[in-house]
C-alpha atoms as a PDB file:
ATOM      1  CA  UNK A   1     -21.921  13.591 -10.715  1.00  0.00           C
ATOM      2  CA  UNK A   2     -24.662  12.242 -13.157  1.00  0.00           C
ATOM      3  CA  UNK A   3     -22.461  10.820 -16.020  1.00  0.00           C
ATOM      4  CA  UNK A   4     -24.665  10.657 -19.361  1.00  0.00           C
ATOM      5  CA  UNK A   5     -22.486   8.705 -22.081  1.00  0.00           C
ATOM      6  CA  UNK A   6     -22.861  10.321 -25.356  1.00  0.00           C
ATOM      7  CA  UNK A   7     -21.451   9.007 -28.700  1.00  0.00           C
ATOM      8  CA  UNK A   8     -17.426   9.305 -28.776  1.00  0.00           C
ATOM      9  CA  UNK A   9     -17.661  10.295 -32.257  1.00  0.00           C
ATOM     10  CA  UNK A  10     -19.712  13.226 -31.143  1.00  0.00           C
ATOM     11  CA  UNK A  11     -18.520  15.410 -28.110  1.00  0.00           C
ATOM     12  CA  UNK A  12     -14.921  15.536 -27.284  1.00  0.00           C
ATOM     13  CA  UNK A  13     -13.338  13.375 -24.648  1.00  0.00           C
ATOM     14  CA  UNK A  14     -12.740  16.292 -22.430  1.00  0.00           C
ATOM     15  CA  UNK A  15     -16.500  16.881 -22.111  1.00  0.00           C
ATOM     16  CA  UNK A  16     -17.187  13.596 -21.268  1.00  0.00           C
ATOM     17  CA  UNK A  17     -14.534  13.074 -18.271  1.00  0.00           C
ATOM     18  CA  UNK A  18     -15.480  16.182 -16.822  1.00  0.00           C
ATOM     19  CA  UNK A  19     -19.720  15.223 -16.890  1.00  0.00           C
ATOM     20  CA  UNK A  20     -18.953  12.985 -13.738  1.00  0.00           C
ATOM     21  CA  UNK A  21     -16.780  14.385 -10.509  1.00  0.00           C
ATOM     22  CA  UNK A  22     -15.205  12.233  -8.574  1.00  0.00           C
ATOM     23  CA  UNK A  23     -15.135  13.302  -4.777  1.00  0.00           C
ATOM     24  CA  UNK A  24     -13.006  15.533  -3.903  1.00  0.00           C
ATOM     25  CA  UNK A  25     -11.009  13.348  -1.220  1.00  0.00           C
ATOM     26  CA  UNK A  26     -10.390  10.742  -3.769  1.00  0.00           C
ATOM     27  CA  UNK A  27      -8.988  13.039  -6.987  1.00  0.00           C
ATOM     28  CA  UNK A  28      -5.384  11.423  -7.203  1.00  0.00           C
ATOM     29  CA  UNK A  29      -2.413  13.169  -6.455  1.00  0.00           C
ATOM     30  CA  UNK A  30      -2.374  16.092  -8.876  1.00  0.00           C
ATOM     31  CA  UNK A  31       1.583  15.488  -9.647  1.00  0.00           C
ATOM     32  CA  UNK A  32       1.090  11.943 -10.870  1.00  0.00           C
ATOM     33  CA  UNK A  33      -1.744  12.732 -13.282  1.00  0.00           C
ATOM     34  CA  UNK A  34      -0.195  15.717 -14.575  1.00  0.00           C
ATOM     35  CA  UNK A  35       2.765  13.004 -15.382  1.00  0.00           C
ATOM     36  CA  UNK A  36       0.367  11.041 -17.084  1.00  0.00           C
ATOM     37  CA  UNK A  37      -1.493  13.572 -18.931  1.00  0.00           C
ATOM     38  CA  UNK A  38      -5.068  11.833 -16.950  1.00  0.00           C
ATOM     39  CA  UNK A  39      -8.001  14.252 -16.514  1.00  0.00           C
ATOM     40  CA  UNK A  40      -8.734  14.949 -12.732  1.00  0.00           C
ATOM     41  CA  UNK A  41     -11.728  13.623 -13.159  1.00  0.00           C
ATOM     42  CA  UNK A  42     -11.371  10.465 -14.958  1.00  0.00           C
ATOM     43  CA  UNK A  43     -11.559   7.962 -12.164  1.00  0.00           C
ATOM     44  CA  UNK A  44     -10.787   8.379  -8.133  1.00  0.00           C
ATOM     45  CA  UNK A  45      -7.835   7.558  -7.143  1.00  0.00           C
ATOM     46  CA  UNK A  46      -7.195   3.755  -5.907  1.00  0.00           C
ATOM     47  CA  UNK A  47      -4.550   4.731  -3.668  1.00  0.00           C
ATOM     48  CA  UNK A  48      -6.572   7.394  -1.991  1.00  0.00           C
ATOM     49  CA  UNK A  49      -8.918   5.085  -1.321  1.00  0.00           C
ATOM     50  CA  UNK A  50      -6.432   3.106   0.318  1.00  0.00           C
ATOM     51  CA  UNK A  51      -5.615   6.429   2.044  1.00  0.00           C
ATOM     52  CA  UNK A  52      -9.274   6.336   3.656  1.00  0.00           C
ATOM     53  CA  UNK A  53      -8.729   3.089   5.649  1.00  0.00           C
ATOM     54  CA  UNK A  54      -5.447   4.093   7.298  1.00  0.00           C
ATOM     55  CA  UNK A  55      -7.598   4.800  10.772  1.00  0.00           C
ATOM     56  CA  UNK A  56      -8.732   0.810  10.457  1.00  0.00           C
ATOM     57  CA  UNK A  57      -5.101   0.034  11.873  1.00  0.00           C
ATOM     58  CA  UNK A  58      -3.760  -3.251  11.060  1.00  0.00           C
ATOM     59  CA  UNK A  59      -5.160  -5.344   8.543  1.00  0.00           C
ATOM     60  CA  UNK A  60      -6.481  -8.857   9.227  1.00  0.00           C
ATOM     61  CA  UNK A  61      -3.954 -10.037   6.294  1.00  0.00           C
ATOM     62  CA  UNK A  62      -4.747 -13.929   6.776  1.00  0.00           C
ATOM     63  CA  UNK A  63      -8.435 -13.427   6.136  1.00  0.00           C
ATOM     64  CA  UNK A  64      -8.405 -10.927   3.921  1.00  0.00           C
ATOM     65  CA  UNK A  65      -6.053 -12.868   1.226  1.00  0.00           C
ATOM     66  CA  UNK A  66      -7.534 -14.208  -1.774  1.00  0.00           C
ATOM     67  CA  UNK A  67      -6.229 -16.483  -4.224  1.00  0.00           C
ATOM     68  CA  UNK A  68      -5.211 -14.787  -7.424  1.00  0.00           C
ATOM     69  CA  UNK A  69      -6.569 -15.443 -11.196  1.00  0.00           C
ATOM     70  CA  UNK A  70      -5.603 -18.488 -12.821  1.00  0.00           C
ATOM     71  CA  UNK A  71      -6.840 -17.307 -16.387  1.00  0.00           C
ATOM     72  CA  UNK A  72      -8.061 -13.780 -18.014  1.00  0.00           C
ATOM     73  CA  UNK A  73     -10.917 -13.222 -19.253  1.00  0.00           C
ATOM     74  CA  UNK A  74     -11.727 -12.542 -23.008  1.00  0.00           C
ATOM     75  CA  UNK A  75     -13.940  -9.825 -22.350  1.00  0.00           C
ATOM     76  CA  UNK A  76     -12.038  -6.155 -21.586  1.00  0.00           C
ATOM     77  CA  UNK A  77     -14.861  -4.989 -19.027  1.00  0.00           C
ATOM     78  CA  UNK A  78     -14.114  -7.780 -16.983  1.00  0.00           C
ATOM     79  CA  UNK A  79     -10.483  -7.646 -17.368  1.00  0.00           C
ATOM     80  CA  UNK A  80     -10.658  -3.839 -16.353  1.00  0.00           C
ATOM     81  CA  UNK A  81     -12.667  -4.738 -13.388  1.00  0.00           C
ATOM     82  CA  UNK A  82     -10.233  -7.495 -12.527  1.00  0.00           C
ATOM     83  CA  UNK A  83      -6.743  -5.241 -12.695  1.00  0.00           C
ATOM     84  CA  UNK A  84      -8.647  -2.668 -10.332  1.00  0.00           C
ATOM     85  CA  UNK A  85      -9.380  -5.394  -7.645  1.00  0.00           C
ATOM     86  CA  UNK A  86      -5.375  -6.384  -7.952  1.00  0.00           C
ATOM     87  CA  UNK A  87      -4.118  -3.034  -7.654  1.00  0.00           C
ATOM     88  CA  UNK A  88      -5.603  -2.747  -4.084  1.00  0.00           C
ATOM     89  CA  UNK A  89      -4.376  -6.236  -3.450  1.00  0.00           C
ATOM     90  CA  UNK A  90      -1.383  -4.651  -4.434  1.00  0.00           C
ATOM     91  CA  UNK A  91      -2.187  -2.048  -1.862  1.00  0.00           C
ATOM     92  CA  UNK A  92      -3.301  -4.805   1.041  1.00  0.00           C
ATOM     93  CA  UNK A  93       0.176  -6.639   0.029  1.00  0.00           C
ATOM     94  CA  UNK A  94       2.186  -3.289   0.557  1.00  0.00           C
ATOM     95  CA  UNK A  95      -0.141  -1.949   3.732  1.00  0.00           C
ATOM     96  CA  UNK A  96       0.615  -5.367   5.349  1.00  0.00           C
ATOM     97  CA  UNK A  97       4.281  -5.862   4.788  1.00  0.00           C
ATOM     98  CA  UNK A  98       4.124  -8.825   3.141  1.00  0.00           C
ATOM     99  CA  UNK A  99       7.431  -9.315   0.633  1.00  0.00           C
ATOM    100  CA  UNK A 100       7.150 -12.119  -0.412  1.00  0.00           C
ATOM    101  CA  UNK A 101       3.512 -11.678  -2.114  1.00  0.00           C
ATOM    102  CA  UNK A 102       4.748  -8.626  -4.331  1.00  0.00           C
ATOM    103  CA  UNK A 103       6.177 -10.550  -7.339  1.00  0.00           C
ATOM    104  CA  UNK A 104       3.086 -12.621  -8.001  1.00  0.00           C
ATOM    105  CA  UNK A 105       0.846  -9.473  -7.399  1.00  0.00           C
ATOM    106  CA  UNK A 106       3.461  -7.482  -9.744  1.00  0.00           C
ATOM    107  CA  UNK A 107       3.089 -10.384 -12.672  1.00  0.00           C
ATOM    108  CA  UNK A 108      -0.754 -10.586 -11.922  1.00  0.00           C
ATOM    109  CA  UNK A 109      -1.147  -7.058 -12.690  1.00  0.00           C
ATOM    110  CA  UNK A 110       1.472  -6.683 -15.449  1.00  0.00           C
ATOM    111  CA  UNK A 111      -0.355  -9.190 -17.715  1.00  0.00           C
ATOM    112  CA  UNK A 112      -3.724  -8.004 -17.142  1.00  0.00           C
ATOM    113  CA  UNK A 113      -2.553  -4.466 -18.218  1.00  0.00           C
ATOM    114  CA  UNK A 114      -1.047  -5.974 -20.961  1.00  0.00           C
ATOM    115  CA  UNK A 115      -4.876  -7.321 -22.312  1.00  0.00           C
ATOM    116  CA  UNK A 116      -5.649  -4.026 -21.692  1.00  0.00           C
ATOM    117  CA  UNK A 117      -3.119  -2.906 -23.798  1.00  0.00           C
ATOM    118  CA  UNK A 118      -1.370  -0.578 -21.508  1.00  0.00           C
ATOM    119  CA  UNK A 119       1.724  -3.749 -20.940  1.00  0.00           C
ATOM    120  CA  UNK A 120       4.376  -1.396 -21.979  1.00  0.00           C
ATOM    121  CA  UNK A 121       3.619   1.624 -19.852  1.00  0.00           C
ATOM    122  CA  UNK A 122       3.002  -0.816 -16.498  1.00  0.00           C
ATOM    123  CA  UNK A 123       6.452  -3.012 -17.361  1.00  0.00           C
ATOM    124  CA  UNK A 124       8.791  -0.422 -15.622  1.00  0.00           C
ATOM    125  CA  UNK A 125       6.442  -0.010 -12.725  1.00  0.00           C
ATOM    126  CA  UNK A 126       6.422  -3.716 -11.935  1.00  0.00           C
ATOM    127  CA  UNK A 127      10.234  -3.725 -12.179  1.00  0.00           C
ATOM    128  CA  UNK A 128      10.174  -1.032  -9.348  1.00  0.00           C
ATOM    129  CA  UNK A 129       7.683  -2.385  -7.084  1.00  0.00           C
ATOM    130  CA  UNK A 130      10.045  -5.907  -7.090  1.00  0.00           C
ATOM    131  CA  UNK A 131      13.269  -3.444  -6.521  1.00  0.00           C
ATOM    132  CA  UNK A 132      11.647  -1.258  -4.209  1.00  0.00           C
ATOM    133  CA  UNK A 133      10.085  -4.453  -2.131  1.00  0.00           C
ATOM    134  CA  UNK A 134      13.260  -5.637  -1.887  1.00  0.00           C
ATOM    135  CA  UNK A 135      15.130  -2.627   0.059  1.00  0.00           C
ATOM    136  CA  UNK A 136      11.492  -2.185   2.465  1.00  0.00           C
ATOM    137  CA  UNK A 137      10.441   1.167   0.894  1.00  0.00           C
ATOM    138  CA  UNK A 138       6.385   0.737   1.774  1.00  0.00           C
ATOM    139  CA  UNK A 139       5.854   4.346   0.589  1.00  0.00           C
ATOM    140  CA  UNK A 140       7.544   3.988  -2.817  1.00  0.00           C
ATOM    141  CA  UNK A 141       5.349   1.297  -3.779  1.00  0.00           C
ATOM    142  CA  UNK A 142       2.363   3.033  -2.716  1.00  0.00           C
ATOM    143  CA  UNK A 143       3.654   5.504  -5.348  1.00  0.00           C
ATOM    144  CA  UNK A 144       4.491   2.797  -7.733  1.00  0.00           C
ATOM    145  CA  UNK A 145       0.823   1.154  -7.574  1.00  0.00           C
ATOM    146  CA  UNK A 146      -0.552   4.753  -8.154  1.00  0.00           C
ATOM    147  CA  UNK A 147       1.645   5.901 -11.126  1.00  0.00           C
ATOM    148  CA  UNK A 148       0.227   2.070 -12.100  1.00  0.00           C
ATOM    149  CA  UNK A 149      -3.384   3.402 -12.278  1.00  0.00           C
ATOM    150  CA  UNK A 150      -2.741   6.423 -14.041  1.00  0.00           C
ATOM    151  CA  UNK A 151      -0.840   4.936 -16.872  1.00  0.00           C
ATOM    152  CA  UNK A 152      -3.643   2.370 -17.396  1.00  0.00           C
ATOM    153  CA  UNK A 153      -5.665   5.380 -17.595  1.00  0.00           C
ATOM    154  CA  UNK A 154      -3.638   7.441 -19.576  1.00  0.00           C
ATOM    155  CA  UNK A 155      -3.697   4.317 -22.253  1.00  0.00           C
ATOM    156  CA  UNK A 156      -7.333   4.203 -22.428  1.00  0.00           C
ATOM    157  CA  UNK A 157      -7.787   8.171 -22.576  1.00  0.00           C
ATOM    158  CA  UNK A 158      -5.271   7.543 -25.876  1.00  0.00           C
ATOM    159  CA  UNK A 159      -7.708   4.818 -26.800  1.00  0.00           C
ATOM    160  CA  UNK A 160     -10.658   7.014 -25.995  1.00  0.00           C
ATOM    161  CA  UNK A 161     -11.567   4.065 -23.544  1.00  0.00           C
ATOM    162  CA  UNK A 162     -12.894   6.044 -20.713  1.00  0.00           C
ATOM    163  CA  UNK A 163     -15.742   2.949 -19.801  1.00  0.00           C
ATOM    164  CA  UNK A 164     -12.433   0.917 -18.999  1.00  0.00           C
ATOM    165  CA  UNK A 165     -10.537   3.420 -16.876  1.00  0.00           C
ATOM    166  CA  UNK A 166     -13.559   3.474 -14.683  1.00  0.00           C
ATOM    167  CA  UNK A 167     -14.150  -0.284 -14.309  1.00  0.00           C
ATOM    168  CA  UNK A 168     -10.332   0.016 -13.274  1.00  0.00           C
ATOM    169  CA  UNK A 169     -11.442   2.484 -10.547  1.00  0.00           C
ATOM    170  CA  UNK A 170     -14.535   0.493  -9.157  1.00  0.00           C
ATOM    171  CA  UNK A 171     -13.299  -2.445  -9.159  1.00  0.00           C
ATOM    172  CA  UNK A 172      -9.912  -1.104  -7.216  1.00  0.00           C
ATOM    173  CA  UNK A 173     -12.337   0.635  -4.963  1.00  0.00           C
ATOM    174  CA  UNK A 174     -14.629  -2.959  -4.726  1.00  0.00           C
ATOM    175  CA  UNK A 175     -11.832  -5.008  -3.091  1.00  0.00           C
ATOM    176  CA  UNK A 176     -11.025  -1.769  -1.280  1.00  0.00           C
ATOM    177  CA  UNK A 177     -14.437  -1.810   0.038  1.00  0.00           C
ATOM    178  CA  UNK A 178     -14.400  -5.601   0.736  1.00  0.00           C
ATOM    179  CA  UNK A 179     -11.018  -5.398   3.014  1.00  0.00           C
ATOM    180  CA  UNK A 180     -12.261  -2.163   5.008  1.00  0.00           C
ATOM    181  CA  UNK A 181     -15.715  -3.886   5.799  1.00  0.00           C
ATOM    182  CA  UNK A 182     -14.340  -7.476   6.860  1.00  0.00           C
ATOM    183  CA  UNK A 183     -11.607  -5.301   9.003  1.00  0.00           C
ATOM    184  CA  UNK A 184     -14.509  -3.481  10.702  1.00  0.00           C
ATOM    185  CA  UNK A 185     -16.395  -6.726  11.574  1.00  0.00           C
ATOM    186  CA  UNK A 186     -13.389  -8.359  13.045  1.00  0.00           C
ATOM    187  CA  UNK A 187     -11.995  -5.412  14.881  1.00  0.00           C
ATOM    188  CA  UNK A 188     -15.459  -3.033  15.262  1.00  0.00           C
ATOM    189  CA  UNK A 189     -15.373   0.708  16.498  1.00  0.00           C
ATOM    190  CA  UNK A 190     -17.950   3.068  15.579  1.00  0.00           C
ATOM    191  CA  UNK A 191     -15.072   5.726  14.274  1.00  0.00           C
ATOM    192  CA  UNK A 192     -13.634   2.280  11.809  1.00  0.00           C
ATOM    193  CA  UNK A 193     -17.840   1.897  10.772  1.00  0.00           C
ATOM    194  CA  UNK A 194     -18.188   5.480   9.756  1.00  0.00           C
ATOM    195  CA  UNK A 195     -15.061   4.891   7.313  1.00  0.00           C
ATOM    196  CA  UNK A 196     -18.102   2.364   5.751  1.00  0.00           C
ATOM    197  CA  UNK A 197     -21.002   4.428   4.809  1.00  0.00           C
ATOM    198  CA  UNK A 198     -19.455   6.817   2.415  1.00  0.00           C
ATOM    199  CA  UNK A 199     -22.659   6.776   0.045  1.00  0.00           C
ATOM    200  CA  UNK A 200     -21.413   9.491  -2.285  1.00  0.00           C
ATOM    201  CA  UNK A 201     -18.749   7.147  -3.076  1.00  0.00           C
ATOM    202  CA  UNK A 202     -21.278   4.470  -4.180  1.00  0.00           C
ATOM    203  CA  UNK A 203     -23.628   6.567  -5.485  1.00  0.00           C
ATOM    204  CA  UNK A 204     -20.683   7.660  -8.184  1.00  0.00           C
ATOM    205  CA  UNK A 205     -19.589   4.846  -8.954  1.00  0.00           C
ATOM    206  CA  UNK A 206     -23.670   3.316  -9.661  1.00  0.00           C
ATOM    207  CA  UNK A 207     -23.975   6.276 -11.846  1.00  0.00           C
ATOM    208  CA  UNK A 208     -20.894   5.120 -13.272  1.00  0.00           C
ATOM    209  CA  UNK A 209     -22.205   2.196 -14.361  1.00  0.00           C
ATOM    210  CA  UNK A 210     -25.466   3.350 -15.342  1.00  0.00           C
ATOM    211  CA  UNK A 211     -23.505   5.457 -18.324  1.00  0.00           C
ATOM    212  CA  UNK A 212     -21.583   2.631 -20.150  1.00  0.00           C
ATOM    213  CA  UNK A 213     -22.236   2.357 -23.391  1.00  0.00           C
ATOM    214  CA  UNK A 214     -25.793   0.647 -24.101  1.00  0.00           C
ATOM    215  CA  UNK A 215     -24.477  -2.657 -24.841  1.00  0.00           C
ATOM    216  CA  UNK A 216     -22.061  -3.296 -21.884  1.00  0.00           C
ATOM    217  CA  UNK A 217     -24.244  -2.499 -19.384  1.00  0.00           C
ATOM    218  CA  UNK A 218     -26.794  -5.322 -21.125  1.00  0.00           C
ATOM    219  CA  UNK A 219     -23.440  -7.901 -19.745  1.00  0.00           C
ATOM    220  CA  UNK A 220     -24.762 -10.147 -17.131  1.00  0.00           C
ATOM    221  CA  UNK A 221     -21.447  -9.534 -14.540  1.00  0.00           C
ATOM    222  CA  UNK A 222     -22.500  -5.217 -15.246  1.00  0.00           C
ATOM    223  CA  UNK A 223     -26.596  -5.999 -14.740  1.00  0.00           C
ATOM    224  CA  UNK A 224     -25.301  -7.897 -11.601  1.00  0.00           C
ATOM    225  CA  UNK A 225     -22.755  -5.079  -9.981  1.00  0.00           C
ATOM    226  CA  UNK A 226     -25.363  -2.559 -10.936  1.00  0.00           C
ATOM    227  CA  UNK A 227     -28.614  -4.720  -8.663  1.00  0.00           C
ATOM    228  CA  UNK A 228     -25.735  -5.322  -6.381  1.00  0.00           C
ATOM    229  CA  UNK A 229     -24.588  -1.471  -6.169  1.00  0.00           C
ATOM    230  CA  UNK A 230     -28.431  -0.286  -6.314  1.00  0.00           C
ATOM    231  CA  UNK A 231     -29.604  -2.963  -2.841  1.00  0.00           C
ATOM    232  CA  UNK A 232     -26.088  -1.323  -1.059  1.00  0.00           C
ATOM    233  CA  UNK A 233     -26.748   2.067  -1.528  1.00  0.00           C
ATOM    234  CA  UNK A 234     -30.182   1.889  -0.601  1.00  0.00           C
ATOM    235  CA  UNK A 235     -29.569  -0.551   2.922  1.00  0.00           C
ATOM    236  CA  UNK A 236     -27.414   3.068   3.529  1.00  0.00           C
ATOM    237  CA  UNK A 237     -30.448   5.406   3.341  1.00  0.00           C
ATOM    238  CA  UNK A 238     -29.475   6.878  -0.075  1.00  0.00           C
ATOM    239  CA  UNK A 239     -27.854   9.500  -1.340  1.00  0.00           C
ATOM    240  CA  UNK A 240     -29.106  13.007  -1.901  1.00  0.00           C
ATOM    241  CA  UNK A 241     -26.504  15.233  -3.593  1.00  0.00           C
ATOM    242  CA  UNK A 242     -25.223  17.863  -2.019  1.00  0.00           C
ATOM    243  CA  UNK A 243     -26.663  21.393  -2.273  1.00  0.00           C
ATOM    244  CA  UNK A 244     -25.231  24.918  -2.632  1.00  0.00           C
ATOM    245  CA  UNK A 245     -25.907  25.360   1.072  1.00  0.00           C
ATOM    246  CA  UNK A 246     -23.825  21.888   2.241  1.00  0.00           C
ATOM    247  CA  UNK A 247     -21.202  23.369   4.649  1.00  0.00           C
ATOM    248  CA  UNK A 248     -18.892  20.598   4.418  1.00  0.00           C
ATOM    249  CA  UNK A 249     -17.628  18.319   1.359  1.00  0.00           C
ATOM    250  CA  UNK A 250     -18.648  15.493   2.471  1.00  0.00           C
ATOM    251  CA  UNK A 251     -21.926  13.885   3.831  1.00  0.00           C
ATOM    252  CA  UNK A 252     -22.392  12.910   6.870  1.00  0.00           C
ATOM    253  CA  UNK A 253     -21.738   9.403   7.415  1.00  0.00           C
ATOM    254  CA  UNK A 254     -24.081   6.834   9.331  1.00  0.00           C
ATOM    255  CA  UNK A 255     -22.712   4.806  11.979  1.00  0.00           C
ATOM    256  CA  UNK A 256     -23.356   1.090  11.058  1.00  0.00           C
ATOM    257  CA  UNK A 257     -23.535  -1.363  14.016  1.00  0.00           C
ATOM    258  CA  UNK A 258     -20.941  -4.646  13.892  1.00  0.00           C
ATOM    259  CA  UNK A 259     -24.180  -6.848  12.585  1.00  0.00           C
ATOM    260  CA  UNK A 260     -24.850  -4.434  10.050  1.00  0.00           C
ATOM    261  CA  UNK A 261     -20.966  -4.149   8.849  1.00  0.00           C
ATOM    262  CA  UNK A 262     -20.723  -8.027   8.613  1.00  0.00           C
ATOM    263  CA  UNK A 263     -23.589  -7.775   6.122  1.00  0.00           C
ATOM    264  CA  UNK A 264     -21.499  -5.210   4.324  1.00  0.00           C
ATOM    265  CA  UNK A 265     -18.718  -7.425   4.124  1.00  0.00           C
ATOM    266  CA  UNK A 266     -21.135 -10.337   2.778  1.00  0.00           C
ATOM    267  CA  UNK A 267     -22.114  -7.366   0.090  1.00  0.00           C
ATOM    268  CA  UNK A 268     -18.813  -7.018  -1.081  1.00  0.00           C
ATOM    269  CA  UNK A 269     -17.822 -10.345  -1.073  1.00  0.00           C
ATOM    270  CA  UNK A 270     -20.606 -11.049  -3.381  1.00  0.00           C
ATOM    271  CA  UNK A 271     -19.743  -8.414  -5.744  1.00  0.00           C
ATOM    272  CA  UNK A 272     -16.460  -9.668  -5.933  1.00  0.00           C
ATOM    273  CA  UNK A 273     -17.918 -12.852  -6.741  1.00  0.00           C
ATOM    274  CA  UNK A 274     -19.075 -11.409 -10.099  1.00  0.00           C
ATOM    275  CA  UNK A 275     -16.251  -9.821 -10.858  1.00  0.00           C
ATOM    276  CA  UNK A 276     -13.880 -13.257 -10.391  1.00  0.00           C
ATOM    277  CA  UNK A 277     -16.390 -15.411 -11.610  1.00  0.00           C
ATOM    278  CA  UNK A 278     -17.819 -12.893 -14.553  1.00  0.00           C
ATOM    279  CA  UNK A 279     -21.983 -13.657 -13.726  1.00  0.00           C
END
């Protein structure tokens, strides 16, 4: 997993997606990326992640609704970090039922792609998410929200971007992280906690962060997710990779008691924080 960023101009872009794997259980769905022409190991998969809650049951949707962006920042990281965190809105909006949210979740995104510079390729997925709202298909806007992701993607692999198709990917799996925890708190069960303390998760995406390019991860709202991503990890015990001899995938995850999943939820909140206020 340990991503080292090396000059653009000197190894191939190949080389460098394939330096950090994603977890297994969160490589996208192989048909959309193929579509898209995104390495499998770009950036885990936002609706995947959404695919990991599904045992929470219903979402709290009241509390867990934020208010959406008023302005956009000038600076791409932020933006990247931004249109990750609205794609699982996007997700909450769809998971929830709620209609009549799409269309301003649909423009949110749309324009923030469009900073990005990947406008064009989202356009015809907004159109379908409003059509496909519409008629009440819930799994054909999952799909839409994930074919979102990968064409972002795809646009910054073309841009040889890949620092902003991963900021897309944390900060999807941030708000992720943020509506799993706060569901826990309210509606606690030690199967629901476990969902909580996937620490291979975090520990790729800090690693992620720790191989931007020099002077991006010098940005005060990067030093802060970074210190913020660091405390998390270690109030989880750590993370050791895992060994030739692992017999399962994945690690095995610590159960967190309700006080200590209401801190999480003040974690994530915070982090958010950063990202919508950019310090």
């Amino acid at each position: 997993m340990l991503f080292l960023r090396i000059s653009l101009l000197i190894l191939p872009l190949s080389t460098i997606l394939s330096a950090q794997e994603v977890p297994e259980d969160l490589v996208g769905d192989e048909h959309v990326r193929e579509e898209f022409g995104v390495n499998r190991f770009t950036t885990p998969s936002i609706k995947k992640l959404f695919e990991q809650l599904d045992e929470l049951g219903e979402l709290p949707y009241a509390k867990l609704k934020r208010e959406l962006p008023k302005t956009i920042s000038r600076d791409r990281s932020l933006v990247a970090l931004g249109l990750g965190t609205l794609i699982s809105d996007g997700f909450l909006i769809v998971q929830s039922e709620q209609i009549e949210e799409l269309e301003h979740i649909g423009r949110a995104v749309l324009k923030q792609a469009q900073v990005l510079g990947a406008g064009k390729r989202v356009t015809k997925y907004t159109k379908s998410i409003l059509e496909s709202s519409v008629l009440g298909k819930w799994n054909k806007l999952k799909e839409e929200l994930s074919k979102t992701q990968a064409d972002v993607e795809a646009e910054m692999v073309m841009l040889r971007d890949v620092d902003i198709a991963n900021l897309v990917a944390l900060g999807g799996w941030l708000r992720a992280f943020e509506i799993a925890a706060v569901t826990t708190s309210i509606n606690y069960s030690k199967a629901k906690a476990s969902k909580l303390s996937r620490t291979d998760v975090i520990a790729y995406f800090l690693e992620t962060l720790q191989g931007l390019e020099p002077k991006l991860r010098q940005r005060i709202h990067i030093v802060n997710l970074t210190k913020e991503l660091e405390s998390l990890l270690a109030e989880l015990g750590g993370h050791e990779p895992e060994t030739e001899n692992t017999d399962q995938n994945q690690p095995k995850p610590k159960v967190l008691t309700q006080e200590e999943i209401l801190s999480l939820s003040r974690n994530a909140r915070k982090m958010m924080r950063v990202i919508e206020t950019g310090k």
